[in-house]
PDB file of N, CA and C in Angstrom:
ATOM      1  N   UNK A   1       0.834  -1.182   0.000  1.00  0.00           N
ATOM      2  CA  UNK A   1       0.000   0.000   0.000  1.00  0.00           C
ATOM      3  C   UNK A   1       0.877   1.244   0.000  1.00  0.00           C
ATOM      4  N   UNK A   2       0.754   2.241  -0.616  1.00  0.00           N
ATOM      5  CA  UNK A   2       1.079   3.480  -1.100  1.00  0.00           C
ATOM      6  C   UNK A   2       0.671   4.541  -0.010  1.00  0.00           C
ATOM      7  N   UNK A   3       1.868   5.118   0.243  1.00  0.00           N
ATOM      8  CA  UNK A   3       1.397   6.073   1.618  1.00  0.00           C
ATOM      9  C   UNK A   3       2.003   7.521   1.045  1.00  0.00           C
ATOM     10  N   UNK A   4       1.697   8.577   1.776  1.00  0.00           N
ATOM     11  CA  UNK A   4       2.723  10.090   1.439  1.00  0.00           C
ATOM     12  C   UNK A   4       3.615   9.950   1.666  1.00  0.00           C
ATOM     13  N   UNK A   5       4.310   8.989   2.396  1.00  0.00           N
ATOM     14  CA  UNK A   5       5.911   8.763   2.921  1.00  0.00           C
ATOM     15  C   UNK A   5       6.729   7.733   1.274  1.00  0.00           C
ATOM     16  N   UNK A   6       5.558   7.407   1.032  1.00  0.00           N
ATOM     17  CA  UNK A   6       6.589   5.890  -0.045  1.00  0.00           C
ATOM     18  C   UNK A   6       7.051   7.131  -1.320  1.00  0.00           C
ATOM     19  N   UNK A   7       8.364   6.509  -1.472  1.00  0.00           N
ATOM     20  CA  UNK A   7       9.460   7.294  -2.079  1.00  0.00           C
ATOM     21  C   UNK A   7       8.973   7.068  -3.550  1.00  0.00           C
ATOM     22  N   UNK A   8       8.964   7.933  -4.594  1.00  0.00           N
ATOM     23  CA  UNK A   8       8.333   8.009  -5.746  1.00  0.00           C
ATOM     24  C   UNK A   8       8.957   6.913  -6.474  1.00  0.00           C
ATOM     25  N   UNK A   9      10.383   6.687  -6.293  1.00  0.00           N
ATOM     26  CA  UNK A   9      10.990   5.599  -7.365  1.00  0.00           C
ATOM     27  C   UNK A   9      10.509   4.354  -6.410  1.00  0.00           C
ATOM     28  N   UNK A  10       9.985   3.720  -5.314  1.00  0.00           N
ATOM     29  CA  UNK A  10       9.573   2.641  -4.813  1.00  0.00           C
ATOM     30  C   UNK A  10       8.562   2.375  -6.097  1.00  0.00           C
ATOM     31  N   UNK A  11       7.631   3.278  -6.085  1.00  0.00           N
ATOM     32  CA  UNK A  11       5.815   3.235  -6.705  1.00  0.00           C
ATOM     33  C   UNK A  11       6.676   2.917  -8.711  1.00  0.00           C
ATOM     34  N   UNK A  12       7.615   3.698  -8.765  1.00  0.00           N
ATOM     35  CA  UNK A  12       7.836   3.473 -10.211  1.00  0.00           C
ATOM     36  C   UNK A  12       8.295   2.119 -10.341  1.00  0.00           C
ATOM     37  N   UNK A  13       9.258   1.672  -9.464  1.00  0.00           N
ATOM     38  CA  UNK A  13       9.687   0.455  -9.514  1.00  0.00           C
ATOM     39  C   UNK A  13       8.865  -0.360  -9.837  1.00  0.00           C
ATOM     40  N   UNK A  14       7.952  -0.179  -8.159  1.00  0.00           N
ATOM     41  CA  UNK A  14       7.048  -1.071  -8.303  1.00  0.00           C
ATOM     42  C   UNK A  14       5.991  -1.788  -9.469  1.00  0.00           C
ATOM     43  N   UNK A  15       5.586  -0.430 -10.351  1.00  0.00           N
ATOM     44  CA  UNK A  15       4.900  -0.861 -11.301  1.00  0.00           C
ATOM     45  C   UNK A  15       4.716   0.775 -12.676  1.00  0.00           C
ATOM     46  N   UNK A  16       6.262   0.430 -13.300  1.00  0.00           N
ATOM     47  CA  UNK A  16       6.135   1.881 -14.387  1.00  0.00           C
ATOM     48  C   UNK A  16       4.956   1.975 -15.058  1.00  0.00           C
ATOM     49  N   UNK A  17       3.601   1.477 -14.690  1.00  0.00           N
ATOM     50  CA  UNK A  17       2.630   2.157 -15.240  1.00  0.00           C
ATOM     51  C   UNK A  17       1.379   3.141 -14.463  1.00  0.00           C
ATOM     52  N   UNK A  18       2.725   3.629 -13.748  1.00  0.00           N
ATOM     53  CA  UNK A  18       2.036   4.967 -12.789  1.00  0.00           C
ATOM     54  C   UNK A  18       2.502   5.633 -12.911  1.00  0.00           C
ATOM     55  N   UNK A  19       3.789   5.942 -13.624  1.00  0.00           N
ATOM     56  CA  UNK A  19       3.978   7.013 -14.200  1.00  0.00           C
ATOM     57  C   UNK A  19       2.815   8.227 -14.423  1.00  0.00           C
ATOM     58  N   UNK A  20       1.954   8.298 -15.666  1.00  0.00           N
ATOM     59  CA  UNK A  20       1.025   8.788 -16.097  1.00  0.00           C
ATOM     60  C   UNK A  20       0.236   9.662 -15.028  1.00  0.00           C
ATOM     61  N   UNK A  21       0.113   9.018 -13.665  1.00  0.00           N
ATOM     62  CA  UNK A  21      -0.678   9.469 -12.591  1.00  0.00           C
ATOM     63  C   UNK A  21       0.235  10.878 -12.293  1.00  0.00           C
ATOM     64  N   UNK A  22       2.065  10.542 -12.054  1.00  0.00           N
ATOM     65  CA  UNK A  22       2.517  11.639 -11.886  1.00  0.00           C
ATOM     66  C   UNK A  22       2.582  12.934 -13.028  1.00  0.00           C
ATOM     67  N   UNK A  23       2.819  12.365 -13.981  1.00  0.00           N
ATOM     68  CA  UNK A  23       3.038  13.495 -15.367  1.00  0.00           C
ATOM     69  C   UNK A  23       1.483  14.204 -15.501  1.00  0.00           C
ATOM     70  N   UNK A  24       0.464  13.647 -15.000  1.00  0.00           N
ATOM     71  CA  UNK A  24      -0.885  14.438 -14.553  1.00  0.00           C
ATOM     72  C   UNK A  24      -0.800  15.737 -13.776  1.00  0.00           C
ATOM     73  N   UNK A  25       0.251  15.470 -13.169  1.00  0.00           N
ATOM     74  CA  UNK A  25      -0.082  16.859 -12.151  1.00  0.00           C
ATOM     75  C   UNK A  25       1.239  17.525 -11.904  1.00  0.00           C
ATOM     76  N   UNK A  26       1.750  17.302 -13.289  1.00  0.00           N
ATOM     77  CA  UNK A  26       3.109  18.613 -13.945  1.00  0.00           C
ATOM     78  C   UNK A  26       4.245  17.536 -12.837  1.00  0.00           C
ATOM     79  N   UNK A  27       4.601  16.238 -12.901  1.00  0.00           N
ATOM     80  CA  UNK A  27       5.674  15.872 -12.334  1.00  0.00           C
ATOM     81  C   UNK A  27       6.385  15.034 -13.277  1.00  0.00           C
ATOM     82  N   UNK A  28       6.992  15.536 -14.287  1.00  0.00           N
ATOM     83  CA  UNK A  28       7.763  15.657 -15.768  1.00  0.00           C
ATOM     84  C   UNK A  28       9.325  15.006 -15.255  1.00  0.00           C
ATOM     85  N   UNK A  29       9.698  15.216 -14.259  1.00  0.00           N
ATOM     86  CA  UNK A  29      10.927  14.985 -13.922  1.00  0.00           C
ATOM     87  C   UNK A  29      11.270  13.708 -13.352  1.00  0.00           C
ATOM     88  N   UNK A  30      10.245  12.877 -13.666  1.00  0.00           N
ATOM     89  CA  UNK A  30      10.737  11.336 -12.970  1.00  0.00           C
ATOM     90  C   UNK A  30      11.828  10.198 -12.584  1.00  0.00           C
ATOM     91  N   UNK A  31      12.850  11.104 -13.894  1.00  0.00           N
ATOM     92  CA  UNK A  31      13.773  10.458 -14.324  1.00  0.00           C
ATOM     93  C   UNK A  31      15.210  11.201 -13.726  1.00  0.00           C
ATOM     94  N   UNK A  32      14.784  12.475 -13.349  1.00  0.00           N
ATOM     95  CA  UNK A  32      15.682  12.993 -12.152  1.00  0.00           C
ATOM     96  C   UNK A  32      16.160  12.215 -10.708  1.00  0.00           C
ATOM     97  N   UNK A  33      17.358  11.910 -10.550  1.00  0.00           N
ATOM     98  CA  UNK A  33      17.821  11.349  -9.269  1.00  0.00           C
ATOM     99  C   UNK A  33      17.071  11.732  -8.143  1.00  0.00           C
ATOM    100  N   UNK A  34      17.003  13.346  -8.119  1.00  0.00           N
ATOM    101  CA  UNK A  34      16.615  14.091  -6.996  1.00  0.00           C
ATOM    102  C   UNK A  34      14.643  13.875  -7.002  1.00  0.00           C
ATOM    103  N   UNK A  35      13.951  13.598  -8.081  1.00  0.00           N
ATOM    104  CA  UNK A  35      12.855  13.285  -7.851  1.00  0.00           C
ATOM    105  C   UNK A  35      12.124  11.939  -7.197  1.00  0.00           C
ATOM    106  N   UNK A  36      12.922  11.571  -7.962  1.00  0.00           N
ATOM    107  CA  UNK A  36      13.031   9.699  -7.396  1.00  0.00           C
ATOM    108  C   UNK A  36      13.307   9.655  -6.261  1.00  0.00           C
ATOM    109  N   UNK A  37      13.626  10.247  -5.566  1.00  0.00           N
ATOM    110  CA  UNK A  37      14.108  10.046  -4.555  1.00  0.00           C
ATOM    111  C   UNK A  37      13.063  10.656  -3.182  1.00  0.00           C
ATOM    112  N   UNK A  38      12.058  11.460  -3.752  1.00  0.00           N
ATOM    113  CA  UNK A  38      11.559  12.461  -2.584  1.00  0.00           C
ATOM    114  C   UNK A  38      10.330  11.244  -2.246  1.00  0.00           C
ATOM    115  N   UNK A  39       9.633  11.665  -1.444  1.00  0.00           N
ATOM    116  CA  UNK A  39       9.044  11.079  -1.292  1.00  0.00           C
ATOM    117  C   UNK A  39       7.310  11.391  -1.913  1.00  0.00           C
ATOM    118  N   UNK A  40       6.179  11.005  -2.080  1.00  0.00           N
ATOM    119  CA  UNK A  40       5.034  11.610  -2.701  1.00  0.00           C
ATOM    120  C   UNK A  40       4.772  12.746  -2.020  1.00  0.00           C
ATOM    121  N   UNK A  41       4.550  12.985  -0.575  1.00  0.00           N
ATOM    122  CA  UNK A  41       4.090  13.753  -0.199  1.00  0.00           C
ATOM    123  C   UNK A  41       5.243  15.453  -0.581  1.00  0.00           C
ATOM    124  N   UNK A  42       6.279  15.237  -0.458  1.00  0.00           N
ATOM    125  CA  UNK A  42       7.614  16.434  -0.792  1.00  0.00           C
ATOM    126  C   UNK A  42       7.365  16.760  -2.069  1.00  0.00           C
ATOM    127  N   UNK A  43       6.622  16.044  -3.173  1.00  0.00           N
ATOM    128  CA  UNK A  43       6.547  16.280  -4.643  1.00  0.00           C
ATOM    129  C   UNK A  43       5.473  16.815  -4.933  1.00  0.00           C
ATOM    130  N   UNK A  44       4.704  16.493  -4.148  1.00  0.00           N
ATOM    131  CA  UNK A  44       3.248  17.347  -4.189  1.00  0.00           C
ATOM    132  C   UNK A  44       3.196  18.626  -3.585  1.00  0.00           C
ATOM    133  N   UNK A  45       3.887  18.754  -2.581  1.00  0.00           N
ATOM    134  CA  UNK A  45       4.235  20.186  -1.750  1.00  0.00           C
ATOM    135  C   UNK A  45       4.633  21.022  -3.596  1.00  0.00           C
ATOM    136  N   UNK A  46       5.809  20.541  -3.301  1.00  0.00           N
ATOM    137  CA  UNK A  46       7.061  21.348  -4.704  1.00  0.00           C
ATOM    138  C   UNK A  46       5.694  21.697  -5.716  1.00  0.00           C
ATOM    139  N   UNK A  47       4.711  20.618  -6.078  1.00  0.00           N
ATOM    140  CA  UNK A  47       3.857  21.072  -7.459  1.00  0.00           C
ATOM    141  C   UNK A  47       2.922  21.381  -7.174  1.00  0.00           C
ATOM    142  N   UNK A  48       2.570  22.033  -5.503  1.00  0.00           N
ATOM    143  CA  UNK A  48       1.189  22.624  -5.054  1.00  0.00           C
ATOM    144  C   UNK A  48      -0.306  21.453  -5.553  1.00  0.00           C
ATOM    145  N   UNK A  49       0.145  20.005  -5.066  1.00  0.00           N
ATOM    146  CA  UNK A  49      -0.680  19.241  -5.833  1.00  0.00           C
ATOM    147  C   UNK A  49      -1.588  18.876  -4.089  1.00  0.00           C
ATOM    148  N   UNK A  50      -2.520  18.106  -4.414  1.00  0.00           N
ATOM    149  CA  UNK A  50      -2.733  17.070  -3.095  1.00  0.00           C
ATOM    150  C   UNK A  50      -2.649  15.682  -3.282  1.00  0.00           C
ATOM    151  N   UNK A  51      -1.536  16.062  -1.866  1.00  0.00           N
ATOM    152  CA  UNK A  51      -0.826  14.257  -2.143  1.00  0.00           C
ATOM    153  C   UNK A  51      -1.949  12.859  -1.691  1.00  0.00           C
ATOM    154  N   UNK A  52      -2.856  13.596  -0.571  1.00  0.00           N
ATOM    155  CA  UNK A  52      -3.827  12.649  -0.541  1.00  0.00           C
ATOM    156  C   UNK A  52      -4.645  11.851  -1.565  1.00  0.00           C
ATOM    157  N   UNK A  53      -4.746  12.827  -2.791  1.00  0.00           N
ATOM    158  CA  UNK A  53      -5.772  12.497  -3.627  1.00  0.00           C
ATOM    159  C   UNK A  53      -4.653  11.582  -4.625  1.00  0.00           C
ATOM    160  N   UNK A  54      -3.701  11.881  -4.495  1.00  0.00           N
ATOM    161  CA  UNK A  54      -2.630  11.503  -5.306  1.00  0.00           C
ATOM    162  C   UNK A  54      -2.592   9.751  -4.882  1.00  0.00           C
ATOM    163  N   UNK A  55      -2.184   9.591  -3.856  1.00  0.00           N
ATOM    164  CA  UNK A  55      -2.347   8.157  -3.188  1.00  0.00           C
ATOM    165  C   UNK A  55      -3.328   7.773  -3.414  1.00  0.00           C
ATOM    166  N   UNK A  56      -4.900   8.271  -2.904  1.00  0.00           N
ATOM    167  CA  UNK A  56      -5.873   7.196  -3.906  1.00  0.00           C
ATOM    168  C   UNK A  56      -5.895   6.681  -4.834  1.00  0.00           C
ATOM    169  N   UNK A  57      -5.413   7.620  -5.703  1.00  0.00           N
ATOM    170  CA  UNK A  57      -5.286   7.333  -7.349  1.00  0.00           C
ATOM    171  C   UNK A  57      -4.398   6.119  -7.381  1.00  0.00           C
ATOM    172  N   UNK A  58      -3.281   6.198  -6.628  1.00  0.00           N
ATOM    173  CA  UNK A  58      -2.436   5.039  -7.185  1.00  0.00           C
ATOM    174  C   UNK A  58      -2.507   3.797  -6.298  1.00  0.00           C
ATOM    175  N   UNK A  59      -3.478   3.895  -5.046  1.00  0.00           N
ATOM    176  CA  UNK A  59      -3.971   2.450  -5.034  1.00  0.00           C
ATOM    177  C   UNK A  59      -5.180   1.993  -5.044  1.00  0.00           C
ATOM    178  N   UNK A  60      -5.618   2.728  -6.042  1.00  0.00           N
ATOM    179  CA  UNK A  60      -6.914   2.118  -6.448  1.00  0.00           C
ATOM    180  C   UNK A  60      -6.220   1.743  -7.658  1.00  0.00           C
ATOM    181  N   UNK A  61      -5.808   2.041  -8.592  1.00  0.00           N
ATOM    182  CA  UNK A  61      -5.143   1.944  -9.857  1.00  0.00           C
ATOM    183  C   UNK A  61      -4.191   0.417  -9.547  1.00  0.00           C
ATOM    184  N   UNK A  62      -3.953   0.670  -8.130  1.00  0.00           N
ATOM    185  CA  UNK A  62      -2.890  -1.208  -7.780  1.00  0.00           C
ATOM    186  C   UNK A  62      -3.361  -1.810  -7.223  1.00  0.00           C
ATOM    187  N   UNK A  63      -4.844  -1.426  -7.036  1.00  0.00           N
ATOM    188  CA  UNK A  63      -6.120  -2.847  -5.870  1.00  0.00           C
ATOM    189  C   UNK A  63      -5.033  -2.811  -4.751  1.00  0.00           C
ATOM    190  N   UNK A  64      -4.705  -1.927  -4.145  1.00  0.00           N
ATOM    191  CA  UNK A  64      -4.556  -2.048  -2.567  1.00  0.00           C
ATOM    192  C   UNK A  64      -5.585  -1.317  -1.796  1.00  0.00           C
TER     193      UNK A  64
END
């Protein structure tokens, strides 16, 4: 299960077809060391997004 703490390259690892969820809400830089690395909730701050809604999306999208 996908929390605001799980580190963005865990979720890519986990399954590169969530990508799309991030490039939704202007997070273009996936492939940056320094992005991969933050965690969801720090990336959503940076793109004024909500990380809550952000996590639904991606585990409903992974049936967790």
């Amino acid at each position: 299960m996908i929390t605001k703490d799980t580190i963005i390259a865990d979720v890519l690892d986990q399954n590169p077809d969530t990508a799309p969820f991030f490039f939704e809400i202007g997070m273009h830089c996936l492939g940056c060391p320094s992005a991969r690395g933050e965690t969801i909730e720090q990336a959503c701050a940076v793109h004024g997004e909500d990380a809550d809604a952000l996590v639904e999306k991606l585990n409903e999208f992974l049936g967790a």
